[in-house]
Each structure stands twice: as C-alpha cells, then as structure tokens.
C-alpha atoms as a PDB file:
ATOM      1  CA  UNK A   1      69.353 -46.772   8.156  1.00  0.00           C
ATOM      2  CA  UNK A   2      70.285 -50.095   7.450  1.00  0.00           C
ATOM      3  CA  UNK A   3      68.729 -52.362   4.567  1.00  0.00           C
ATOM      4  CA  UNK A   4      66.586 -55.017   5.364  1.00  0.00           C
ATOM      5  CA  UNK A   5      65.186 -57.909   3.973  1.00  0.00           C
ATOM      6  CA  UNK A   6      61.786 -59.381   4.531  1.00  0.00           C
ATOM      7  CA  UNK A   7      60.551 -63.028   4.909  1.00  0.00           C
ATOM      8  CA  UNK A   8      57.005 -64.031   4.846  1.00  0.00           C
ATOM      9  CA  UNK A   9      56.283 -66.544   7.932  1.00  0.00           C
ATOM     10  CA  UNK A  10      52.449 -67.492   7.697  1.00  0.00           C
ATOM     11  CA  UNK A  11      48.840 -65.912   6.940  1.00  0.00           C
ATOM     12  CA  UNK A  12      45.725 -66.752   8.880  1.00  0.00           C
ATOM     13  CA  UNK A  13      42.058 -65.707   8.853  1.00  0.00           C
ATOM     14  CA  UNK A  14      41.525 -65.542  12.586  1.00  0.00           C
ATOM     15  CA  UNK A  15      39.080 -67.288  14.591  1.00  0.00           C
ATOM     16  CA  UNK A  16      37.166 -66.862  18.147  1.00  0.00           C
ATOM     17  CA  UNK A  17      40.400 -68.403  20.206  1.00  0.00           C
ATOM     18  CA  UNK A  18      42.642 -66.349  18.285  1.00  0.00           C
ATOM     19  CA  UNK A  19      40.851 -62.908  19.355  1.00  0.00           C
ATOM     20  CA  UNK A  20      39.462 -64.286  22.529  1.00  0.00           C
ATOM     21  CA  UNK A  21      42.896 -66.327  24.169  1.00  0.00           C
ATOM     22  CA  UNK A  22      45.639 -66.812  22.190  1.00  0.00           C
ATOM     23  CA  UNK A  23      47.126 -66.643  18.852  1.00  0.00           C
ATOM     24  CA  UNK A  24      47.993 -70.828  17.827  1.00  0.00           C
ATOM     25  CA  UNK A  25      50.662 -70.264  14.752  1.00  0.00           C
ATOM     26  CA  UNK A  26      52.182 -72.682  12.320  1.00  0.00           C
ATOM     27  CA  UNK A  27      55.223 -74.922  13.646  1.00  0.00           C
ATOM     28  CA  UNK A  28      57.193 -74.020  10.434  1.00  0.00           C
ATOM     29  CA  UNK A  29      57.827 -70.728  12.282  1.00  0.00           C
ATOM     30  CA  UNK A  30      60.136 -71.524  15.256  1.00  0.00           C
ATOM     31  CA  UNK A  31      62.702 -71.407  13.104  1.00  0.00           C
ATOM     32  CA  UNK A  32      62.310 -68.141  12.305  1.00  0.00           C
ATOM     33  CA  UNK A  33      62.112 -67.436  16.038  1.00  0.00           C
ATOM     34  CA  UNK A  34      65.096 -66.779  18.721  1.00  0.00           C
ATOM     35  CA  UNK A  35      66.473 -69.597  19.966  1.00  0.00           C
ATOM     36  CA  UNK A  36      64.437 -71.281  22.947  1.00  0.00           C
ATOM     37  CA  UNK A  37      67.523 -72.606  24.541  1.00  0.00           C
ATOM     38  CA  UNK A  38      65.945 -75.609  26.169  1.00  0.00           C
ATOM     39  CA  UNK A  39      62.938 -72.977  27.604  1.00  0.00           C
ATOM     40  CA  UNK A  40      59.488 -73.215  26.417  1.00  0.00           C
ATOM     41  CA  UNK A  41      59.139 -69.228  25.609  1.00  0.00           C
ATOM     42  CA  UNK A  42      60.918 -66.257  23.981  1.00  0.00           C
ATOM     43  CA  UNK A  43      59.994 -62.745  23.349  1.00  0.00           C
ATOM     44  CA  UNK A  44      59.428 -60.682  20.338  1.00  0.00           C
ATOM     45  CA  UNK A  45      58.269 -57.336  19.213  1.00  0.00           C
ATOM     46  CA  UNK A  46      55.968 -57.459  16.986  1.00  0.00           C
ATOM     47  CA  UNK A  47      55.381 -54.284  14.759  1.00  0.00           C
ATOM     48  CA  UNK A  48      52.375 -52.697  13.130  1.00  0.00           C
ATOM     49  CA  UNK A  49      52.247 -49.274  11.695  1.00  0.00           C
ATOM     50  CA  UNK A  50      54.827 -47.179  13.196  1.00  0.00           C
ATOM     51  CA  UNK A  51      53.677 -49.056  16.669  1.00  0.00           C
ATOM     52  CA  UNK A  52      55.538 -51.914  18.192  1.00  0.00           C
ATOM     53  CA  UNK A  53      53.739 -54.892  20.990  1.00  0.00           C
ATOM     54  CA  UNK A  54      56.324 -57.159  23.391  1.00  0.00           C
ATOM     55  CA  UNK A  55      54.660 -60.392  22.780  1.00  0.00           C
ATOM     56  CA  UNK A  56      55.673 -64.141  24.471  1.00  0.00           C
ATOM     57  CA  UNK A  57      55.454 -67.091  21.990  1.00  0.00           C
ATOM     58  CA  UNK A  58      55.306 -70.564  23.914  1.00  0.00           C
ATOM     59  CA  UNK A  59      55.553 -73.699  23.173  1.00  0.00           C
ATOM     60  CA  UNK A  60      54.167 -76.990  25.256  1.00  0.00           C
ATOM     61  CA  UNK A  61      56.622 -78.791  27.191  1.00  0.00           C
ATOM     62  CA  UNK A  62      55.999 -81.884  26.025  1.00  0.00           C
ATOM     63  CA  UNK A  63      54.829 -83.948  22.745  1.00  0.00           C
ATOM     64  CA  UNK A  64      53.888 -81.369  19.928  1.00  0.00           C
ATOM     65  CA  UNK A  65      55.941 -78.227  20.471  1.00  0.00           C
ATOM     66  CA  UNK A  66      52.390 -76.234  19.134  1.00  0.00           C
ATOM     67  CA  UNK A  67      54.021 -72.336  19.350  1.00  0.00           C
ATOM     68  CA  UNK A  68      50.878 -69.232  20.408  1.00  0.00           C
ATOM     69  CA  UNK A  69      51.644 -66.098  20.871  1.00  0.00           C
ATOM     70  CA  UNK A  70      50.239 -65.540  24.688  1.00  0.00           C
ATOM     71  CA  UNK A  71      51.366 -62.866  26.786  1.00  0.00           C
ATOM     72  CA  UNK A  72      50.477 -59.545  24.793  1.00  0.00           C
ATOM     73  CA  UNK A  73      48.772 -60.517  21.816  1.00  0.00           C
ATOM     74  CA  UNK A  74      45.497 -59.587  23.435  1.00  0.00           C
ATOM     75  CA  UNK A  75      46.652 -56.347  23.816  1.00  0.00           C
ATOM     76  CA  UNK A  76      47.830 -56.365  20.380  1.00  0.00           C
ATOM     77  CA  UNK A  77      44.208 -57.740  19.378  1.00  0.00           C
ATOM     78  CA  UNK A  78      42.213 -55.038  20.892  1.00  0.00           C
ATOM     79  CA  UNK A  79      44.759 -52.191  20.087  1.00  0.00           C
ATOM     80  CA  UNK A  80      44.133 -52.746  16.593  1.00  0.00           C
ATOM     81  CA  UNK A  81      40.480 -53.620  16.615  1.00  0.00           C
ATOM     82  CA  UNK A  82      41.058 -57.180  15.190  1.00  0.00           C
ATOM     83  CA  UNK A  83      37.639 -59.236  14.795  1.00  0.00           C
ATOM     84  CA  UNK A  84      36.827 -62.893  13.935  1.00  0.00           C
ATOM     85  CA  UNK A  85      37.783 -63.194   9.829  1.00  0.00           C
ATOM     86  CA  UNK A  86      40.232 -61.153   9.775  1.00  0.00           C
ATOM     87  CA  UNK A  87      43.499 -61.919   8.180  1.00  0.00           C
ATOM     88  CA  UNK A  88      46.697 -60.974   9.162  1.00  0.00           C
ATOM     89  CA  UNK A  89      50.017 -62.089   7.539  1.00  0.00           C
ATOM     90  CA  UNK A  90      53.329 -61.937   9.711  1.00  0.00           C
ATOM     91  CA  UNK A  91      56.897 -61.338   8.624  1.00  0.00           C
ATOM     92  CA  UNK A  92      60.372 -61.268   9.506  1.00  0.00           C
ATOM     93  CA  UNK A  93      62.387 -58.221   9.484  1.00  0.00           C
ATOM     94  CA  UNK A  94      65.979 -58.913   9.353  1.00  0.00           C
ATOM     95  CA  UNK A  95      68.583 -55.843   9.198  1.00  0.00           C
ATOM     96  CA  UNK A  96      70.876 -56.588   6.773  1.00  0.00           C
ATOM     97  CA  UNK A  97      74.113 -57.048   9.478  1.00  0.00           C
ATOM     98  CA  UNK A  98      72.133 -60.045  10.433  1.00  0.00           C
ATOM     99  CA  UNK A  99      72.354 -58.510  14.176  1.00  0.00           C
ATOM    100  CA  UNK A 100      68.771 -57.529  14.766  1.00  0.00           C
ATOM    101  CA  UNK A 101      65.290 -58.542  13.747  1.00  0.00           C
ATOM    102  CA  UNK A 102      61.358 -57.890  14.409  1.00  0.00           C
ATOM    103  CA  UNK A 103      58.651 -58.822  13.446  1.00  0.00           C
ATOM    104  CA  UNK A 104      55.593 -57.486  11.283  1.00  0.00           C
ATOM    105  CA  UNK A 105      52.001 -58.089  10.808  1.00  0.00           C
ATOM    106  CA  UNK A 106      49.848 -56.699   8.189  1.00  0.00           C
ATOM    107  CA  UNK A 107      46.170 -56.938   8.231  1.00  0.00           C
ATOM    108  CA  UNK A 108      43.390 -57.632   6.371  1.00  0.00           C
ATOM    109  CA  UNK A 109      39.781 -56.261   7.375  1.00  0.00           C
ATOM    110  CA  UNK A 110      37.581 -58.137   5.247  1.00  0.00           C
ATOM    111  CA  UNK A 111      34.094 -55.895   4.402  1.00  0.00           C
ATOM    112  CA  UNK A 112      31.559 -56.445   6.226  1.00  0.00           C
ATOM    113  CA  UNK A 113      28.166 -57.744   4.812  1.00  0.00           C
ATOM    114  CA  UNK A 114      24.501 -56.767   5.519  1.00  0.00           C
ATOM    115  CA  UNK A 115      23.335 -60.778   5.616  1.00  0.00           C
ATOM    116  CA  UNK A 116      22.957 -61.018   9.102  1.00  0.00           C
ATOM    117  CA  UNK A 117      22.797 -57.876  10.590  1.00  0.00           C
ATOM    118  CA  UNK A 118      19.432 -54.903  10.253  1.00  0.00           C
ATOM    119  CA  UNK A 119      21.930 -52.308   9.188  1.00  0.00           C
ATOM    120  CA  UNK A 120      19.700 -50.307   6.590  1.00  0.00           C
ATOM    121  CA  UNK A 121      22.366 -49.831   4.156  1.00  0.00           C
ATOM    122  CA  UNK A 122      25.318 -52.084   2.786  1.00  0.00           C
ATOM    123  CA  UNK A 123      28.434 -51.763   5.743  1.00  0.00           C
ATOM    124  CA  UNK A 124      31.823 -50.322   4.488  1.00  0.00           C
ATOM    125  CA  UNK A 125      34.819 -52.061   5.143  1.00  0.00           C
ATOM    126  CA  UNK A 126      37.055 -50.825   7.814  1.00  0.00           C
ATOM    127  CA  UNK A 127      40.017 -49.598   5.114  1.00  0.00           C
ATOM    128  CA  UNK A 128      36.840 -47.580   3.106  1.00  0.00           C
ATOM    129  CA  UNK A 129      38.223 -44.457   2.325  1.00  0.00           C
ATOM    130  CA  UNK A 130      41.558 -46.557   0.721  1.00  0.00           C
ATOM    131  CA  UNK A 131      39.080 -48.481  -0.900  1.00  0.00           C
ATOM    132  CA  UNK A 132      37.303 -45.461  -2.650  1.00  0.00           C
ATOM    133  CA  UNK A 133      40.755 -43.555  -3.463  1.00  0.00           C
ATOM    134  CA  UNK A 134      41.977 -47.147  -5.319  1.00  0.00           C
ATOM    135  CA  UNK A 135      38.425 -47.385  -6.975  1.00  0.00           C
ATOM    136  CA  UNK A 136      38.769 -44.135  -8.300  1.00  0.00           C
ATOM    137  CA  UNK A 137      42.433 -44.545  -9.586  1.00  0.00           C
ATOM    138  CA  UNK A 138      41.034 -47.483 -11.117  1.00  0.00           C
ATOM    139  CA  UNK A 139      38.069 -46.612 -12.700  1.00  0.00           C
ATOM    140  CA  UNK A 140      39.689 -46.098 -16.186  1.00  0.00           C
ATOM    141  CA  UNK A 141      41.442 -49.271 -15.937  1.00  0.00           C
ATOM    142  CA  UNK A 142      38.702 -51.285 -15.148  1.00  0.00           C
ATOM    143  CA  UNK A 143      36.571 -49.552 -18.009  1.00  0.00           C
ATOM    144  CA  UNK A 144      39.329 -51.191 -20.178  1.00  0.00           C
ATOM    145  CA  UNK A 145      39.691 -54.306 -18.689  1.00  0.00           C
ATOM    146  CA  UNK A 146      35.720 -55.104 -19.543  1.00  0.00           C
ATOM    147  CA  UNK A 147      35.816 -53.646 -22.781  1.00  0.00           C
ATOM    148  CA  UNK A 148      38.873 -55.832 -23.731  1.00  0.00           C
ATOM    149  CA  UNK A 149      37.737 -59.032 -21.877  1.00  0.00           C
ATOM    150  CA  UNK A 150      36.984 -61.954 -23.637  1.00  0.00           C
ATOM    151  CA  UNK A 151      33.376 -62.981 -24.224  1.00  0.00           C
ATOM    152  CA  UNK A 152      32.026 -65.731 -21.917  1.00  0.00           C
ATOM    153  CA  UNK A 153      32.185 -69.127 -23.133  1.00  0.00           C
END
C-alpha cells in the first residue's frame, strides 16, 4: 500500500440546510478539488469508515463561485445518522505518487442533553461506549491531574 499524506480542508457544526438540502462548504476548498475545467461540478468520493459515497460538489455559474456538496450528500447524511450540531471535519487523502486522492470526513456527535426533552434520565452520546472505555483509561490520570492542579485564584 502506498503512503499517504493527509490535509485538513475545513470543520463545520452542521445546520438544518446542511442535513435537510445541501452541504454549503468553504471557498478555500476548490483548490483542493479536481479541476472544474470551465464546468460548474466535479465528483468525489468521499470516505467514512471503511465505506465510501460518490458525491457532486457545484459551484454557481455566476458571481460567487459558493461550492455544496449536492448530489449524494443526503445519502451520505442519513447513512450515517448525521443530526443538526454535529461536526464533521473533511480531509484530503493524497497517495503519495500524487496520482490518486479521496476524500475523508470524520465526525463529531456531540452528547445530547436532557434540557429540552422529558427523557427521565441524562441521554448518552452517540460514541458512549468509546466514551466509557476512555473514561476508564483515564480515571487515574484525571485523579492526578486534580490533585496536582493549581488552586483557584
């Protein structure tokens, strides 16, 4: 397998038109995208997990050349359960011939809180059981890190 290196493009909490429509990303990015030659969309593949989702980025036609990701990102939304909030952060894959590329997206669930829902007990974040194995790795470590904290000025 061939190395590759790895270039963050942009994070975003998403909002309603993001999982509803479209996905609007920063500008900064195109770059970072195939070449448009003269069009006003390209395709990627954008990877999560061991899965990968054909997705079109466009940009308008004229004025502000605003890039979203549009055909296929709503797949990509409801495939992997993404709600308003959450934050994903997209990179750049590049093998290290230069030849070939994709692209990656982590995500963020953030955990959910009781204020405005009747749940009758606090509600776990989606990643709990991670959660609980790093809060148990950590427990002795964060013993330490109070103990050793300075006092409160």
């Amino acid at each position: 397998m061939a190395a590759q290196s790895l270039e963050i493009l942009f994070s975003k909490n998403l909002t309603v038109t993001d999982i509803e429509k479209r996905l609007a990303v920063p500008t900064k990015i195109i770059s970072s995208l195939p070449g448009f030659n003269g069009g006003n969309a390209v395709h990627i593949r954008l990877m999560h997990g061991t899965k990968t989702w054909p997705i079109v980025c466009t940009v308008r036609t004229q004025g502000y050349s605003k890039p979203v990701f549009s055909v296929g990102w709503r797949k990509f939304v409801t495939d992997n359960k993404l709600n308003v909030g959450d934050r994903i952060t997209m990179y750049k894959v590049q093998d290290e011939d230069g030849n070939s590329s994709h692209y990656m997206v982590e995500m963020e669930h953030p955990a959910a809180t009781n204020q405005d829902r009747a749940l009758p007990f606090p509600a776990l974040s989606l990643n709990h059981e991670v959660h609980e194995q790093l809060q148990a790795a950590n427990v002795e470590q964060m013993n330490l890190d109070l103990i050793l904290a300075p006092p409160n000025a």
